[in-house]
C-alpha atoms as a PDB file:
ATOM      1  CA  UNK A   1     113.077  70.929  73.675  1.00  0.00           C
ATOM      2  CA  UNK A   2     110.079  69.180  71.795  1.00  0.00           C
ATOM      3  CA  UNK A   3     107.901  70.638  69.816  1.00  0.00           C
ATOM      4  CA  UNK A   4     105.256  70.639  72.488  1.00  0.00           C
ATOM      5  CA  UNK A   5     107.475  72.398  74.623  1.00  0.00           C
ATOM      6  CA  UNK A   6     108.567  74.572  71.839  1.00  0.00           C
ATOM      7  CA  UNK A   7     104.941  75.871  70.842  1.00  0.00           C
ATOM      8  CA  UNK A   8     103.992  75.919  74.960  1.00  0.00           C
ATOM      9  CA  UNK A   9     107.286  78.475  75.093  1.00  0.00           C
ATOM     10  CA  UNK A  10     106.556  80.239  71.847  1.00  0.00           C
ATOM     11  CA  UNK A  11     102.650  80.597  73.271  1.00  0.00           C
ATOM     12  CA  UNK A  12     103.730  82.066  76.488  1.00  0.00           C
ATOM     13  CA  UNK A  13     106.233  84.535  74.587  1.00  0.00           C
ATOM     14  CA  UNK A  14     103.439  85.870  72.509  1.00  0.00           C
ATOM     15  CA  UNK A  15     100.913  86.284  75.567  1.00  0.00           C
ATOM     16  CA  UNK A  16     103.597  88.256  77.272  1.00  0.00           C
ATOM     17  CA  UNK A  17     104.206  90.568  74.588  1.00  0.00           C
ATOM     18  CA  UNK A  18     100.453  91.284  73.901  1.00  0.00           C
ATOM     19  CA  UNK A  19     100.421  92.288  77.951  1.00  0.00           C
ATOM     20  CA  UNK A  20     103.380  94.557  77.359  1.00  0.00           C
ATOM     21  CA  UNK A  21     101.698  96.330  74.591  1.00  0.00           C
ATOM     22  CA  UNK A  22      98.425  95.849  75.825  1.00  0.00           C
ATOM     23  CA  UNK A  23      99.243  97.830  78.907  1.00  0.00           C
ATOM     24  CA  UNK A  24     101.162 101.033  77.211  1.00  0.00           C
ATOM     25  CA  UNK A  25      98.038 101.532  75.162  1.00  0.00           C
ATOM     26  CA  UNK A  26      95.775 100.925  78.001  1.00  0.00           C
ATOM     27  CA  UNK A  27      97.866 104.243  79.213  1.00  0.00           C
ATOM     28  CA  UNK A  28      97.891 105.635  76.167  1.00  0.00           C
ATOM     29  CA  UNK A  29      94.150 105.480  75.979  1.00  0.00           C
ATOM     30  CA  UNK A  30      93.378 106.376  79.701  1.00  0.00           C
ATOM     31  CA  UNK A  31      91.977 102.832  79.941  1.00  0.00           C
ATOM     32  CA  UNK A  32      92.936 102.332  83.607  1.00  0.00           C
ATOM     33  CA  UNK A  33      91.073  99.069  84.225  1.00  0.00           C
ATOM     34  CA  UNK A  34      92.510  97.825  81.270  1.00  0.00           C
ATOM     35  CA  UNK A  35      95.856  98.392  82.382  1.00  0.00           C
ATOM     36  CA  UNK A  36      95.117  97.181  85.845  1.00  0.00           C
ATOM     37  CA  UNK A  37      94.177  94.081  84.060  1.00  0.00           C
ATOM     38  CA  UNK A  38      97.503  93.656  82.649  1.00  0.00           C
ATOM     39  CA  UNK A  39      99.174  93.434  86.350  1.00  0.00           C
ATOM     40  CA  UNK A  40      98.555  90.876  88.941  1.00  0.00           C
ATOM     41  CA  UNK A  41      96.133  92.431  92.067  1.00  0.00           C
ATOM     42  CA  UNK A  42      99.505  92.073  94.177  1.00  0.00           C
ATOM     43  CA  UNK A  43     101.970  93.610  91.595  1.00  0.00           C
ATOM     44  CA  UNK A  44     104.116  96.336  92.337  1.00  0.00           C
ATOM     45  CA  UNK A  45     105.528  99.464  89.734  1.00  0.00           C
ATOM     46  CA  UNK A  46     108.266 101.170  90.523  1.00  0.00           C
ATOM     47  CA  UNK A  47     108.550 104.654  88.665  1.00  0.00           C
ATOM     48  CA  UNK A  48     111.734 105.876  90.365  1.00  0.00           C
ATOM     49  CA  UNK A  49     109.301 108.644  91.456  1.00  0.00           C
ATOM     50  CA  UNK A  50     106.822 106.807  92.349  1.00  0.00           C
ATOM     51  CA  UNK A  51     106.501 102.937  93.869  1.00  0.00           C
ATOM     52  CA  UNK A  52     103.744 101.091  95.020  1.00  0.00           C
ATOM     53  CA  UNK A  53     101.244  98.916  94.290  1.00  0.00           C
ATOM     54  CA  UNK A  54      99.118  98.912  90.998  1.00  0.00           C
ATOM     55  CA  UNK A  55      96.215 100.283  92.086  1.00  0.00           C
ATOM     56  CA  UNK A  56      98.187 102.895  94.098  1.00  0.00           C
ATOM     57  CA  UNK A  57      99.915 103.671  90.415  1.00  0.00           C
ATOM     58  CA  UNK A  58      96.155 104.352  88.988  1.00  0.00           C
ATOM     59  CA  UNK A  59      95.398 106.401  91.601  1.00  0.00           C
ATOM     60  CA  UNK A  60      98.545 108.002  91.055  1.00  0.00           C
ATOM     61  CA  UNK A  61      98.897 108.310  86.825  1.00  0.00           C
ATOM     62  CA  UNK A  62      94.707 108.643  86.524  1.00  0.00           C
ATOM     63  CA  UNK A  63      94.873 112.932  87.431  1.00  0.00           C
ATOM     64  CA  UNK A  64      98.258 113.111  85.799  1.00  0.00           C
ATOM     65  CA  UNK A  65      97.232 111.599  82.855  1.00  0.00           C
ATOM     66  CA  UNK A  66      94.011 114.666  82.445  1.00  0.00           C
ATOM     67  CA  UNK A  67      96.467 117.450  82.191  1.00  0.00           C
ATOM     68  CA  UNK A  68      97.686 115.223  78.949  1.00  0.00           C
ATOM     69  CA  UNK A  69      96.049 115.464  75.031  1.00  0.00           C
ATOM     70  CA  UNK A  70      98.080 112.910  74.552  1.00  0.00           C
ATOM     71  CA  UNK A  71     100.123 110.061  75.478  1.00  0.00           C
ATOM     72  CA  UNK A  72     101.791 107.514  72.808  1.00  0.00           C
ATOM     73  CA  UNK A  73     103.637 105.022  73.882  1.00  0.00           C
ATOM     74  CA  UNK A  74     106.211 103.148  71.054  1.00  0.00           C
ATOM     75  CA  UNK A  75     107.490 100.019  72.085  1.00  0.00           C
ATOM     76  CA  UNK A  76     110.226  97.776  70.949  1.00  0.00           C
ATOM     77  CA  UNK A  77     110.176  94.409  70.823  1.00  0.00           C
ATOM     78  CA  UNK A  78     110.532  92.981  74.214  1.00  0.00           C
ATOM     79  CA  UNK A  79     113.162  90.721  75.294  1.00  0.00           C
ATOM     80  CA  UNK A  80     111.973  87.447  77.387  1.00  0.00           C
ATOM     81  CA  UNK A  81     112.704  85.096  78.895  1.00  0.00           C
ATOM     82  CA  UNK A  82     110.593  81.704  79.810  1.00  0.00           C
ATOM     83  CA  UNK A  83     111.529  80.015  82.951  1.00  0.00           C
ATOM     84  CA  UNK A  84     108.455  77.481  84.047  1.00  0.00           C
ATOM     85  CA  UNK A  85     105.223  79.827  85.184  1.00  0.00           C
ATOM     86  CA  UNK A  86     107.583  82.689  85.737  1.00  0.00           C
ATOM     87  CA  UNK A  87     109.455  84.851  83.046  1.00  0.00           C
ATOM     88  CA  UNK A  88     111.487  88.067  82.286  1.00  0.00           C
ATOM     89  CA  UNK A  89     111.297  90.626  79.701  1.00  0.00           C
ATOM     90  CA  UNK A  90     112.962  93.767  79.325  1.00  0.00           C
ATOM     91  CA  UNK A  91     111.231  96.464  76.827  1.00  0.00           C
ATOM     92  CA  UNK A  92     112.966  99.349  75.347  1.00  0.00           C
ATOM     93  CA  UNK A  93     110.198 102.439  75.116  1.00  0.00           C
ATOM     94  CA  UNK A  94     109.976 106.114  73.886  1.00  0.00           C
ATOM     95  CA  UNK A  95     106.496 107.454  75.522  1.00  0.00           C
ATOM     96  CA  UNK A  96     105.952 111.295  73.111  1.00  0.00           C
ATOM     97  CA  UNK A  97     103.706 113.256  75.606  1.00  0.00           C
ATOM     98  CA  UNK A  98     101.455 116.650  74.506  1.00  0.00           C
ATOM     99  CA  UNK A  99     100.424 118.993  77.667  1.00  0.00           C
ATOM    100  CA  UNK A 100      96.523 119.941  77.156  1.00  0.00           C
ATOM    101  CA  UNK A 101      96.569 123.443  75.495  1.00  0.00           C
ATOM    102  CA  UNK A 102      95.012 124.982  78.033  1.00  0.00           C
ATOM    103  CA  UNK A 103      98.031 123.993  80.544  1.00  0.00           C
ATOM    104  CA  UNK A 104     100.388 126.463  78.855  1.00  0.00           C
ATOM    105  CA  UNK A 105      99.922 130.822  77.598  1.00  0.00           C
ATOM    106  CA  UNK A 106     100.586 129.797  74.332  1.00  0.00           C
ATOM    107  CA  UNK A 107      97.885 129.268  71.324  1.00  0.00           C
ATOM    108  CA  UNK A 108      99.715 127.624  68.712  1.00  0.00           C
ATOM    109  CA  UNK A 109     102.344 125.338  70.652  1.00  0.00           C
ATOM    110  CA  UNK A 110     102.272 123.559  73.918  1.00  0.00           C
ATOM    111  CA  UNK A 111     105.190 121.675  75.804  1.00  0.00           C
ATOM    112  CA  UNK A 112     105.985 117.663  74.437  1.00  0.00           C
ATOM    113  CA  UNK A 113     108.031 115.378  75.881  1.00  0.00           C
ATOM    114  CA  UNK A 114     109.964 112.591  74.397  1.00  0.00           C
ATOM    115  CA  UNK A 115     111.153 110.215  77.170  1.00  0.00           C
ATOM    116  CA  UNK A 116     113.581 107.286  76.743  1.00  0.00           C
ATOM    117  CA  UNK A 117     112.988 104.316  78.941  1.00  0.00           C
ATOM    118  CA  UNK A 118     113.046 100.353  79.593  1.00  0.00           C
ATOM    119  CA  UNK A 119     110.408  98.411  81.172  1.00  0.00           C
ATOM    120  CA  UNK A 120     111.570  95.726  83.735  1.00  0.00           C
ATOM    121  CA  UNK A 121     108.992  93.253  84.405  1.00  0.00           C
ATOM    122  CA  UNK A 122     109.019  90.108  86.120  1.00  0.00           C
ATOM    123  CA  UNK A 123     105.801  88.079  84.816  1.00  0.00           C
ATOM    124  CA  UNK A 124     103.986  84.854  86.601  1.00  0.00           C
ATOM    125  CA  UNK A 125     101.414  82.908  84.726  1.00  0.00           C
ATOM    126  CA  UNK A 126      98.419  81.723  87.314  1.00  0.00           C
ATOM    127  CA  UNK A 127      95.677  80.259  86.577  1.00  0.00           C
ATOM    128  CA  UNK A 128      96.664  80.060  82.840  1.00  0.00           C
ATOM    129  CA  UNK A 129      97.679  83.555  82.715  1.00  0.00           C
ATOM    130  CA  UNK A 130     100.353  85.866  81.927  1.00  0.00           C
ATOM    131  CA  UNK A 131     100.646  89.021  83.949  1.00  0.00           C
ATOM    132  CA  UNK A 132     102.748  91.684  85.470  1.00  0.00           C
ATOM    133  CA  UNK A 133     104.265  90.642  88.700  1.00  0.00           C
ATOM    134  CA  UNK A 134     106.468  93.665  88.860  1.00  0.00           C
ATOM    135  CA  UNK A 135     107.137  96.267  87.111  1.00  0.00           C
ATOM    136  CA  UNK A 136     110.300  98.596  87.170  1.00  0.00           C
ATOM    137  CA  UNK A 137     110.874 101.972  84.755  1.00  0.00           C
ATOM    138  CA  UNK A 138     114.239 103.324  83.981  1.00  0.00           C
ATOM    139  CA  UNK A 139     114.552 106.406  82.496  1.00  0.00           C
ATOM    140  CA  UNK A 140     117.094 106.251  79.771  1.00  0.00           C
ATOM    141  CA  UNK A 141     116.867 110.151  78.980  1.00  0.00           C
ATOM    142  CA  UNK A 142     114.112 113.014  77.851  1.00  0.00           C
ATOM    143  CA  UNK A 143     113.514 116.139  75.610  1.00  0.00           C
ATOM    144  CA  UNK A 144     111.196 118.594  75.830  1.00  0.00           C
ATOM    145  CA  UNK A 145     109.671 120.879  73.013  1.00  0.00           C
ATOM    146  CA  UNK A 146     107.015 122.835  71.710  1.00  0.00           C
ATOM    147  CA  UNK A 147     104.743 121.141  69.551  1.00  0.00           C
ATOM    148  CA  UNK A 148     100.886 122.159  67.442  1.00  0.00           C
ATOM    149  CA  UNK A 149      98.696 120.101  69.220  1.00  0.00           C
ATOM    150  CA  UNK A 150      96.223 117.894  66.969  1.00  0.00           C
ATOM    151  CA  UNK A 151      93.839 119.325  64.874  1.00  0.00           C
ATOM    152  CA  UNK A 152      90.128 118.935  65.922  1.00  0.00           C
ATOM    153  CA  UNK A 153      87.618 117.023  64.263  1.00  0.00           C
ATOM    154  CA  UNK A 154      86.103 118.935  61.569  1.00  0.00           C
ATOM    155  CA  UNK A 155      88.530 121.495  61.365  1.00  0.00           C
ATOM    156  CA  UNK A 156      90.090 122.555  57.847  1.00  0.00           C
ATOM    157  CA  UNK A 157      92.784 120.407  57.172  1.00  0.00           C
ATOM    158  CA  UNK A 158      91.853 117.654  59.456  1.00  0.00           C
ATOM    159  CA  UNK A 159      91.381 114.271  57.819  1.00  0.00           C
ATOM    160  CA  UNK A 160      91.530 110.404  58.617  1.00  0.00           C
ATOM    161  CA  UNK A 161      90.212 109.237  62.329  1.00  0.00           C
ATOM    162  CA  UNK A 162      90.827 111.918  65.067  1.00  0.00           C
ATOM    163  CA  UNK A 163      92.327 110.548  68.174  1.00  0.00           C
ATOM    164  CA  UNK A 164      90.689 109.957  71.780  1.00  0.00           C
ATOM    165  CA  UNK A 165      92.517 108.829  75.270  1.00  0.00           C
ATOM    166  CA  UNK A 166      89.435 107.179  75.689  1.00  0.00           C
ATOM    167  CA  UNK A 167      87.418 104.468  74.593  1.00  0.00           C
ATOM    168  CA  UNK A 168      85.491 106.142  72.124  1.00  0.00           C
ATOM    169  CA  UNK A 169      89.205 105.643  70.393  1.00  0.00           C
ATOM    170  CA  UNK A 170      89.038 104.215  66.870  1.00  0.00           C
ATOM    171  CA  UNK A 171      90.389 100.585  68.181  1.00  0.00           C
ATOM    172  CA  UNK A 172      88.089  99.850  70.816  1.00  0.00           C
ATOM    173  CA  UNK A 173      85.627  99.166  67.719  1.00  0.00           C
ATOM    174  CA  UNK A 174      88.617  97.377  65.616  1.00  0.00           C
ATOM    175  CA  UNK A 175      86.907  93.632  65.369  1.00  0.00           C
ATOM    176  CA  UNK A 176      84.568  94.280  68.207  1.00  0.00           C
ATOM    177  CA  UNK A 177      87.515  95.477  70.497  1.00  0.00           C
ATOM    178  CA  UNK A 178      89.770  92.146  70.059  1.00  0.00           C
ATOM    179  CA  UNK A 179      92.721  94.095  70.265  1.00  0.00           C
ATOM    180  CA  UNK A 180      91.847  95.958  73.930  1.00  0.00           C
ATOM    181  CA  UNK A 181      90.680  92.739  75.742  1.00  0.00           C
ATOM    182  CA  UNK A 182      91.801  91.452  78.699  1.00  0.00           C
ATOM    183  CA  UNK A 183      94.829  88.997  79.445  1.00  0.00           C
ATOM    184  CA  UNK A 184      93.098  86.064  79.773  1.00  0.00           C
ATOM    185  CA  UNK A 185      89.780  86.643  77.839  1.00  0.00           C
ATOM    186  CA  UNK A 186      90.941  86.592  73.878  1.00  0.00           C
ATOM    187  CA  UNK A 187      90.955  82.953  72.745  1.00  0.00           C
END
């Protein structure tokens, strides 16, 4: 391998990662379009519980996600590999979920989740690129507690920048937003 090749690899590694993590925080956010830009029109997810297309998977996850006050996705570093305008990566994930308080009879606590899983995804570059062809889940295990949900803004004790699943979030104004663009429209 040259070091054209090399960099054109190493370029296409990067661009594939950034979609990975691009698209958990899209979710973690509630930024649906964003995450629909991450996948191919055609691609397909496959939840285990759930399989279709990705705009069948927003219209699925977008009402799930509002009975959430939050959703955090941490992900690994992915695994890939680079074959010509396809590629491969497997990511190891744990997604930490908090029911909206007013989904549980409790005050103080509501139900969390801490979920185990890999994504599968199968990638094609077109047009210059890199997105989710398809996308499989597995669920490597899960735990449920009771956690305080986050404190709200101004409340004693509260400090640093409060959270949103939305895009009044802290990062979507971290250097004018670079960091929540599109595949395809960062240079």
């Amino acid at each position: 391998m040259d070091d054209h090749d090399l960099l054109v690899q190493l370029k296409a590694e990067r661009d594939i990662a950034r979609v990975v993590t691009l698209a958990a925080r899209a979710s973690d956010r509630k930024d649906f379009e964003m995450r629909r830009a991450c996948f191919h029109p055609d691609a397909v997810e496959d939840h285990g519980h759930f399989s279709g297309t990705i705009d069948d998977s927003i219209a699925f996850l977008e009402p799930h996600h509002e009975n959430y006050d939050m959703f955090l996705h941490f992900i690994a570093t992915p695994s890939i590999e680079v074959e010509g305008k396809r590629a491969y990566a497997e990511t190891y994930a744990i997604v930490v979920t908090q029911l909206k308080q007013h989904q549980v009879y409790t005050l103080s606590a509501s139900p969390s989740a801490m979920i185990g899983c890999r994504f599968l995804d199968e990638f094609e570059e077109r047009d210059g690129v890199w997105k989710i062809a398809k996308r499989t889940v597995a669920f490597e295990w899960s735990k449920t507690d009771w956690t305080t949900p986050p404190k709200a803004p101004g409340a004693p004790g509260s400090t640093g920048a409060q959270p949103s699943r939305s895009s009044e979030d802290f990062v979507y104004g971290l250097g004018d937003g670079i960091l929540v663009k599109a595949p395809g429209n960062r240079a």
